[in-house]
PDB file of N, CA and C in Angstrom:
ATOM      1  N   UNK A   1       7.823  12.590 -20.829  1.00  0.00           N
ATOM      2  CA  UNK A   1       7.871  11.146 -20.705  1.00  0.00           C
ATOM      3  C   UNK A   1       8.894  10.773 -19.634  1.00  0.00           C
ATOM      4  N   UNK A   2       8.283   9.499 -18.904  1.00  0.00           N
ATOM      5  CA  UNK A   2       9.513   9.433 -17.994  1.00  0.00           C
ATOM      6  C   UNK A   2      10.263   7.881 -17.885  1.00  0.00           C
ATOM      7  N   UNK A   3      11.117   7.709 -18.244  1.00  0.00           N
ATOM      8  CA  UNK A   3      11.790   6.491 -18.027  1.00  0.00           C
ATOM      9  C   UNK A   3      12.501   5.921 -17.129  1.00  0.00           C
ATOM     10  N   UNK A   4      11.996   4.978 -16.270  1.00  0.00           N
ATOM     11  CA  UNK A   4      12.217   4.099 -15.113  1.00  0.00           C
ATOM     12  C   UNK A   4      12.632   5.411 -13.761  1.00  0.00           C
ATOM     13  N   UNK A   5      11.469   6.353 -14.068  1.00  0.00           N
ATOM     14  CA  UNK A   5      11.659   6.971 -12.681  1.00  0.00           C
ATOM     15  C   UNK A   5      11.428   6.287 -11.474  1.00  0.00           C
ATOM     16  N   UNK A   6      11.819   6.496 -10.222  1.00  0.00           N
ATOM     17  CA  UNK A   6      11.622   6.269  -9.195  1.00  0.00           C
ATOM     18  C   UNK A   6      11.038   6.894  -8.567  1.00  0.00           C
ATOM     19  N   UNK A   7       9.981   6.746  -7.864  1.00  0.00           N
ATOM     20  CA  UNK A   7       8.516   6.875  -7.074  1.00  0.00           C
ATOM     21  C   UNK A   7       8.957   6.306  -5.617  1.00  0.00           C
ATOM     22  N   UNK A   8       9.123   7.459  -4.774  1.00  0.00           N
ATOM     23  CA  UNK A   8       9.170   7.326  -3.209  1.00  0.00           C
ATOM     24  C   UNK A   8       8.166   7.463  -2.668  1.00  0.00           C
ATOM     25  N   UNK A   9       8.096   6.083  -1.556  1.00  0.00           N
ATOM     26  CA  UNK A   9       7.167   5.191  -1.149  1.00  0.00           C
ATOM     27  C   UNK A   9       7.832   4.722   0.436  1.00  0.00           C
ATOM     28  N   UNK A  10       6.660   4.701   1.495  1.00  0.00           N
ATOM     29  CA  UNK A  10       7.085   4.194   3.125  1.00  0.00           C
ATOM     30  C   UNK A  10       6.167   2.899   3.114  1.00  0.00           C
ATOM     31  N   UNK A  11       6.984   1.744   3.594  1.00  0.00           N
ATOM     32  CA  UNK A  11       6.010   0.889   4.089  1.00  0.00           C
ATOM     33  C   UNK A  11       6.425   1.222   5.569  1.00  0.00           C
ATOM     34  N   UNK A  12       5.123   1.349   5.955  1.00  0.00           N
ATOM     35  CA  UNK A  12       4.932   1.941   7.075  1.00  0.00           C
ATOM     36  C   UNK A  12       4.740   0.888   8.146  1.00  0.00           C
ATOM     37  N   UNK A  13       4.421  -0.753   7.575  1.00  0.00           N
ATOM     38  CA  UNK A  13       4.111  -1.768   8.510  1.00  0.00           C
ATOM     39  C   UNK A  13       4.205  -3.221   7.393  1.00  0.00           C
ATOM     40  N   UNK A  14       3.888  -4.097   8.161  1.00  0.00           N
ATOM     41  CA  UNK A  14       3.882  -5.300   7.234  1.00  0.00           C
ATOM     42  C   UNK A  14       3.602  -6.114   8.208  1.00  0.00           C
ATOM     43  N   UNK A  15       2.862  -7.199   7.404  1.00  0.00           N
ATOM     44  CA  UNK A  15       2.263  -8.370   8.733  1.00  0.00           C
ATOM     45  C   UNK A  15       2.312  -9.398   7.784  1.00  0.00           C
ATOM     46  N   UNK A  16       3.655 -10.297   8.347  1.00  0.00           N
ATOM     47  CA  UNK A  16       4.088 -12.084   7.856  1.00  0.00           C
ATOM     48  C   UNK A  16       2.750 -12.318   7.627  1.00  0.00           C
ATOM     49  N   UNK A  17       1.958 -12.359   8.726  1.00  0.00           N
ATOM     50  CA  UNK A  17       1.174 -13.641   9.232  1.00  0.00           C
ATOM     51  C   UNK A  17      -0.106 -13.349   8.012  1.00  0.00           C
ATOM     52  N   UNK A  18      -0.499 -11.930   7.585  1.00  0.00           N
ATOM     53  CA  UNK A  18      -1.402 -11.874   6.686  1.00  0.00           C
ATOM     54  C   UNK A  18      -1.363 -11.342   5.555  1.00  0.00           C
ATOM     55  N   UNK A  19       0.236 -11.211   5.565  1.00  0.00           N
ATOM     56  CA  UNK A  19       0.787 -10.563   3.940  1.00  0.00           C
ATOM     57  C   UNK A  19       0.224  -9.625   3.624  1.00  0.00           C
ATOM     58  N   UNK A  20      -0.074  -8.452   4.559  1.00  0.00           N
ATOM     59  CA  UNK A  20      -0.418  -7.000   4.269  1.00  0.00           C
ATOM     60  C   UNK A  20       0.475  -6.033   4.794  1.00  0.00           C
ATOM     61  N   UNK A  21       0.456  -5.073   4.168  1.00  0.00           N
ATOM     62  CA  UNK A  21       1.207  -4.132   4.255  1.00  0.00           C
ATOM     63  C   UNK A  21       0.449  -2.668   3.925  1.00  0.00           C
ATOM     64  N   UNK A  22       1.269  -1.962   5.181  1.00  0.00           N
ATOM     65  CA  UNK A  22       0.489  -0.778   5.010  1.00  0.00           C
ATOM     66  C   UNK A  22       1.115   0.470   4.179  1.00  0.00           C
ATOM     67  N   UNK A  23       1.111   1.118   3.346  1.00  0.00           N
ATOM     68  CA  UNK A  23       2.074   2.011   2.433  1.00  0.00           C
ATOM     69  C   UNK A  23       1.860   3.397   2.670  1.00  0.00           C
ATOM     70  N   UNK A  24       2.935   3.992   2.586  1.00  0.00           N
ATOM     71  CA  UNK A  24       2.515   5.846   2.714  1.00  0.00           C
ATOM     72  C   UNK A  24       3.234   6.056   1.347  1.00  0.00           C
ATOM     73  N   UNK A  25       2.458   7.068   0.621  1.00  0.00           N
ATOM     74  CA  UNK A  25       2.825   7.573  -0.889  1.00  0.00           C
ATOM     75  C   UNK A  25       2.172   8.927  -0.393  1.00  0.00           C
ATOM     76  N   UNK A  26       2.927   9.928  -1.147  1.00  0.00           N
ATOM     77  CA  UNK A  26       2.349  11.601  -1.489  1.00  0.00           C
ATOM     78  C   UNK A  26       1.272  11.435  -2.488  1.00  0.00           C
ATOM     79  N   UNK A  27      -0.258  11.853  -2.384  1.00  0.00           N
ATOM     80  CA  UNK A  27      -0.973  11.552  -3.319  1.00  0.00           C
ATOM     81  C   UNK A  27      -0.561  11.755  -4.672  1.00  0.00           C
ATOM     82  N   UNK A  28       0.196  12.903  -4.827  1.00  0.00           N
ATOM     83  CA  UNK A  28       0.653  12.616  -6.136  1.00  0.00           C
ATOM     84  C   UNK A  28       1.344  11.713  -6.849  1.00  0.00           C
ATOM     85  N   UNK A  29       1.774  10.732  -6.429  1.00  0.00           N
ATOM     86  CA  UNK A  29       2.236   9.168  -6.625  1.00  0.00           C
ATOM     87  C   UNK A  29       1.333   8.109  -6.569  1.00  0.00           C
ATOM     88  N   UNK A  30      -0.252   8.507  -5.857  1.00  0.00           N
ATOM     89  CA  UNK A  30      -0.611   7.008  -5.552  1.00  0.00           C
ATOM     90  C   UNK A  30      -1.157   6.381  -6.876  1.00  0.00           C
ATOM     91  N   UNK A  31      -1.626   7.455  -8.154  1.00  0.00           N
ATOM     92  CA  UNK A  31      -1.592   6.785  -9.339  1.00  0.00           C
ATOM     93  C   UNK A  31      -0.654   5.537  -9.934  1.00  0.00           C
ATOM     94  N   UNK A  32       0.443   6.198  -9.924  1.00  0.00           N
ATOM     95  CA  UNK A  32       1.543   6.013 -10.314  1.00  0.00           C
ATOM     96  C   UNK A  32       2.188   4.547  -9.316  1.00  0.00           C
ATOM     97  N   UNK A  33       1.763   4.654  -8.320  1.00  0.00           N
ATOM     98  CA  UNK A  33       2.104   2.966  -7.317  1.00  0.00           C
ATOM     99  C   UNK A  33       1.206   2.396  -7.367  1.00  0.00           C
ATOM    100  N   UNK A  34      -0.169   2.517  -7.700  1.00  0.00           N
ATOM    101  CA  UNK A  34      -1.311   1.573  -7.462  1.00  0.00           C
ATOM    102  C   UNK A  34      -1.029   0.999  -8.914  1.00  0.00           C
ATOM    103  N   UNK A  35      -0.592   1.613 -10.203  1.00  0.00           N
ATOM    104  CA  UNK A  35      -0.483   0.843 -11.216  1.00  0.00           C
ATOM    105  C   UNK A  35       0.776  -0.087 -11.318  1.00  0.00           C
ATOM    106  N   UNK A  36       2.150   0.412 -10.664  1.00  0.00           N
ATOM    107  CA  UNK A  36       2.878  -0.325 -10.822  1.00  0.00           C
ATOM    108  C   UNK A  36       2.861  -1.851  -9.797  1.00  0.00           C
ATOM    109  N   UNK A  37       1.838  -1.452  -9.009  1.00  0.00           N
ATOM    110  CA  UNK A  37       1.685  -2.565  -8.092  1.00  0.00           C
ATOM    111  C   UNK A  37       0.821  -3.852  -8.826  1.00  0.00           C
ATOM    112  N   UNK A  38      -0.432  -3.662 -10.146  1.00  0.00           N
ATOM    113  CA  UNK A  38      -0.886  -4.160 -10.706  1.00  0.00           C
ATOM    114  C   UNK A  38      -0.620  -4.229 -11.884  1.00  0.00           C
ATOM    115  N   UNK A  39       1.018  -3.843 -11.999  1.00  0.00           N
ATOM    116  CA  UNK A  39       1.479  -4.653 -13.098  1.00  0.00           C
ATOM    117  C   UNK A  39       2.693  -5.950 -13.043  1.00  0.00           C
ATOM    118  N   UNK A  40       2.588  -5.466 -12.003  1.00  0.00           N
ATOM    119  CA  UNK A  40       4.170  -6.674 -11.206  1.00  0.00           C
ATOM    120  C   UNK A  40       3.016  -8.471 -10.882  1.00  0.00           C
ATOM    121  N   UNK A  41       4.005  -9.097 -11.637  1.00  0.00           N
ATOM    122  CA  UNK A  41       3.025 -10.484 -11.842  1.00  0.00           C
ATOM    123  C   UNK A  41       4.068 -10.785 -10.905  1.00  0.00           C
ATOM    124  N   UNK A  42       5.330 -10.830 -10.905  1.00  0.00           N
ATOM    125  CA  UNK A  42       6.055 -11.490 -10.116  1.00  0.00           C
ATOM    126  C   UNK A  42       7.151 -10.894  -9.559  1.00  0.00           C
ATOM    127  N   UNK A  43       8.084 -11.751  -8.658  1.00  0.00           N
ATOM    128  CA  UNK A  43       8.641 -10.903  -8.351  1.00  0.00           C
ATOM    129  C   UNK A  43      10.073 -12.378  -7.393  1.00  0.00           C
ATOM    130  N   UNK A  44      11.124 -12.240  -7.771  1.00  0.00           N
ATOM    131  CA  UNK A  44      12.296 -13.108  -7.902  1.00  0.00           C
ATOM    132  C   UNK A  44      11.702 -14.212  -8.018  1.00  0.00           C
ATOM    133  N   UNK A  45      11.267 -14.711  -9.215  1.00  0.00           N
ATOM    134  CA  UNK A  45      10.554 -15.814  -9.691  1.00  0.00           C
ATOM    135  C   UNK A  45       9.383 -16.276  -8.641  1.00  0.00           C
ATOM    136  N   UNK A  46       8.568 -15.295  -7.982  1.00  0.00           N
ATOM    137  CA  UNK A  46       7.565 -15.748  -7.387  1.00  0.00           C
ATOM    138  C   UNK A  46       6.792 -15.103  -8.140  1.00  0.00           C
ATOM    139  N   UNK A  47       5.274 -15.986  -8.223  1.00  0.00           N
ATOM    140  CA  UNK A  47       4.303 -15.229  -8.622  1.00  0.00           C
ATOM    141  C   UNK A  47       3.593 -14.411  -7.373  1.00  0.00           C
ATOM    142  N   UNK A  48       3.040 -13.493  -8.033  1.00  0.00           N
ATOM    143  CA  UNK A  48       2.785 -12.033  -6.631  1.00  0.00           C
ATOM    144  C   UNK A  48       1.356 -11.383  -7.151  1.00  0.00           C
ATOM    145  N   UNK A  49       0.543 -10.954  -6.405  1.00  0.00           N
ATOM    146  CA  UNK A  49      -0.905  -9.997  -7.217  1.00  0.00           C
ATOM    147  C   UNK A  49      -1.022  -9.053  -5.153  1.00  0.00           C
ATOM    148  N   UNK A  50      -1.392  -8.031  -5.854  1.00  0.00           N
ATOM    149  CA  UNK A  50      -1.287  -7.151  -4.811  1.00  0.00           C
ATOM    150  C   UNK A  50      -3.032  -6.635  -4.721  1.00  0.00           C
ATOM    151  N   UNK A  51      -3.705  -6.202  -3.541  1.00  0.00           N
ATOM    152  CA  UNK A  51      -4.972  -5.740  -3.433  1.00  0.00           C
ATOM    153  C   UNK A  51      -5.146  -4.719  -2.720  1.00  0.00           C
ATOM    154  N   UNK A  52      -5.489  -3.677  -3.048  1.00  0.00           N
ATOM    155  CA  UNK A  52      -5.592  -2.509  -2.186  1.00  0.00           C
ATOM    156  C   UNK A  52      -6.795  -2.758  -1.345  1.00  0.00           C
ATOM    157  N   UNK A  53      -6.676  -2.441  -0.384  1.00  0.00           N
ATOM    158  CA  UNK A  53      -7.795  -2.604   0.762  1.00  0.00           C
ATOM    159  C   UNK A  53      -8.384  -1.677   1.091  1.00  0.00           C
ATOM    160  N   UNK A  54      -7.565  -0.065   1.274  1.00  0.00           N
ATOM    161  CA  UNK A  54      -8.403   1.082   1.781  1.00  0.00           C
ATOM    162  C   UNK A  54      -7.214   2.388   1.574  1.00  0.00           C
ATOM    163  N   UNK A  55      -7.612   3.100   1.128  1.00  0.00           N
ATOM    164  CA  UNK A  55      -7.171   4.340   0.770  1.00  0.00           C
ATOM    165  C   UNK A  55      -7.608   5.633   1.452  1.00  0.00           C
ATOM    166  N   UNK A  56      -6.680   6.664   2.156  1.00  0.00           N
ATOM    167  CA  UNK A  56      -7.117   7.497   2.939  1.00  0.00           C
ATOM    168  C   UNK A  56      -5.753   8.304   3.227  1.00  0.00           C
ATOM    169  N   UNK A  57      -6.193   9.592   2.831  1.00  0.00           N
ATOM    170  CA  UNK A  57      -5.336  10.779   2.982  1.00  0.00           C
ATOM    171  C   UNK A  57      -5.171  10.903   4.279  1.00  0.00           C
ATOM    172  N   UNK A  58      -5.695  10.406   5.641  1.00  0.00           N
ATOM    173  CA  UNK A  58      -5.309  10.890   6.668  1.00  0.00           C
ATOM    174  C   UNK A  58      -4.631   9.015   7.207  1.00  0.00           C
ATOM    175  N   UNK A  59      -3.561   9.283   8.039  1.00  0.00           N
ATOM    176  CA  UNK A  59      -2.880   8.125   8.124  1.00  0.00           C
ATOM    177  C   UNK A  59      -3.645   7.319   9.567  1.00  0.00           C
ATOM    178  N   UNK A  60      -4.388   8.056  10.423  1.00  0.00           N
ATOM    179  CA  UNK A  60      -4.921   7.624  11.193  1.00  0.00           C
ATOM    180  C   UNK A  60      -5.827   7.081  11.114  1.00  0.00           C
ATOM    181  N   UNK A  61      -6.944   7.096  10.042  1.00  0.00           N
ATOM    182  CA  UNK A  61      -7.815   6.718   9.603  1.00  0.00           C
ATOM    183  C   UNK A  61      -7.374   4.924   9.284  1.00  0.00           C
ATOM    184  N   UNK A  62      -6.399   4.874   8.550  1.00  0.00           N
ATOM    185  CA  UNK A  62      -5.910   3.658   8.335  1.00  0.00           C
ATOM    186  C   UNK A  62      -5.442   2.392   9.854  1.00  0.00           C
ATOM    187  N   UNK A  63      -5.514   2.736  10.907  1.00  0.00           N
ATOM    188  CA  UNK A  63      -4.528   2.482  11.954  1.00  0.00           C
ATOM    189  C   UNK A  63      -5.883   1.830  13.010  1.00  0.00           C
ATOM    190  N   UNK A  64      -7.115   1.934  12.503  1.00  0.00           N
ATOM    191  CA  UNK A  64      -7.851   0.822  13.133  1.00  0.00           C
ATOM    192  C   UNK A  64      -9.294   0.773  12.293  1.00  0.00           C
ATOM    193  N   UNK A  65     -10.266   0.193  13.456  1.00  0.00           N
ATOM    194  CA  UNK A  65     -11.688   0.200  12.197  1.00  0.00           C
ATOM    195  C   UNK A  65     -12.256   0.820  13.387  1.00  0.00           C
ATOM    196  N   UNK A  66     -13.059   2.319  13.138  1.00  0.00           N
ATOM    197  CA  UNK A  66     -13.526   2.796  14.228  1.00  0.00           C
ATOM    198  C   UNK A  66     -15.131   1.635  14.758  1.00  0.00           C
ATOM    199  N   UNK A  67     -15.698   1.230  13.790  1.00  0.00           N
ATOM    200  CA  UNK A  67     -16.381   0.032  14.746  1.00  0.00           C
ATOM    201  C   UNK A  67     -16.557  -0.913  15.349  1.00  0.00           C
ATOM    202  N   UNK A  68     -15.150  -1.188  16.133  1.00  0.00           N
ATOM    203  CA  UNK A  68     -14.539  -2.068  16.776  1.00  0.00           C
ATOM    204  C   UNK A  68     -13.734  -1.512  17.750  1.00  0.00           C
ATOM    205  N   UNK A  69     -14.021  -0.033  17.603  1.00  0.00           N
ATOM    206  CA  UNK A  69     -13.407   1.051  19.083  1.00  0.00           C
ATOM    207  C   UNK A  69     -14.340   0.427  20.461  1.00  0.00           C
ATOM    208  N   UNK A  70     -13.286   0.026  21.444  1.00  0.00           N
ATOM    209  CA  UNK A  70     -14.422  -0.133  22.601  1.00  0.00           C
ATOM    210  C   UNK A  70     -13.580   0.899  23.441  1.00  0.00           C
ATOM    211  N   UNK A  71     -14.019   1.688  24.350  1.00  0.00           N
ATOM    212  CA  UNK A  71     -13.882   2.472  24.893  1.00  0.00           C
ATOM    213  C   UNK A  71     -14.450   2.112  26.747  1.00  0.00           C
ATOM    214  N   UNK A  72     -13.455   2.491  27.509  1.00  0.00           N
ATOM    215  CA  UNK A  72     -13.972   1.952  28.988  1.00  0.00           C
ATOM    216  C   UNK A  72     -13.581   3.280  29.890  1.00  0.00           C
TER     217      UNK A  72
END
C-alpha cells in the first residue's frame, strides 16, 4: 500500500492560450497520473477537470499531426 507517494512527472510544454499541456510520465506511472488527474476537482479554490487528448510512448509522435505535414 502506498501513502501519498510521489509520482515523477515532466510537463514538457503548456499553452496559456489553450490550457493544454503536454506531460512526460514513465509508463509505469501513467496509470497512476491519469487517475490522479481525474480525481482533482479543484485546485487553490478553482474548479479544474483535466482531458487527455492523446497518449503515445514515442514523444515525437505527440509534437505534431502528421496530416498537416506539408513538405516543400
Amino acid at each position: 500500500m502506498q501513502v501519498g507517494a510521489a509520482l515523477n512527472f515532466d510537463v514538457l510544454k503548456y499553452d496559456e492560450e489553450t490550457l493544454t499541456a503536454l506531460l512526460r510520465v514513465h509508463s509505469s506511472g501513467l496509470v497512476k497520473l491519469w487517475s490522479s488527474l481525474t480525481l482533482l476537482g479543484s485546485y487553490q479554490n478553482q474548479s479544474c477537470a483535466f482531458r487527455v487528448l492523446q497518449v503515445s510512448p514515442f514523444l515525437l509522435v505527440l509534437t505534431g499531426n502528421s496530416r498537416e505535414l506539408q513538405l516543400h
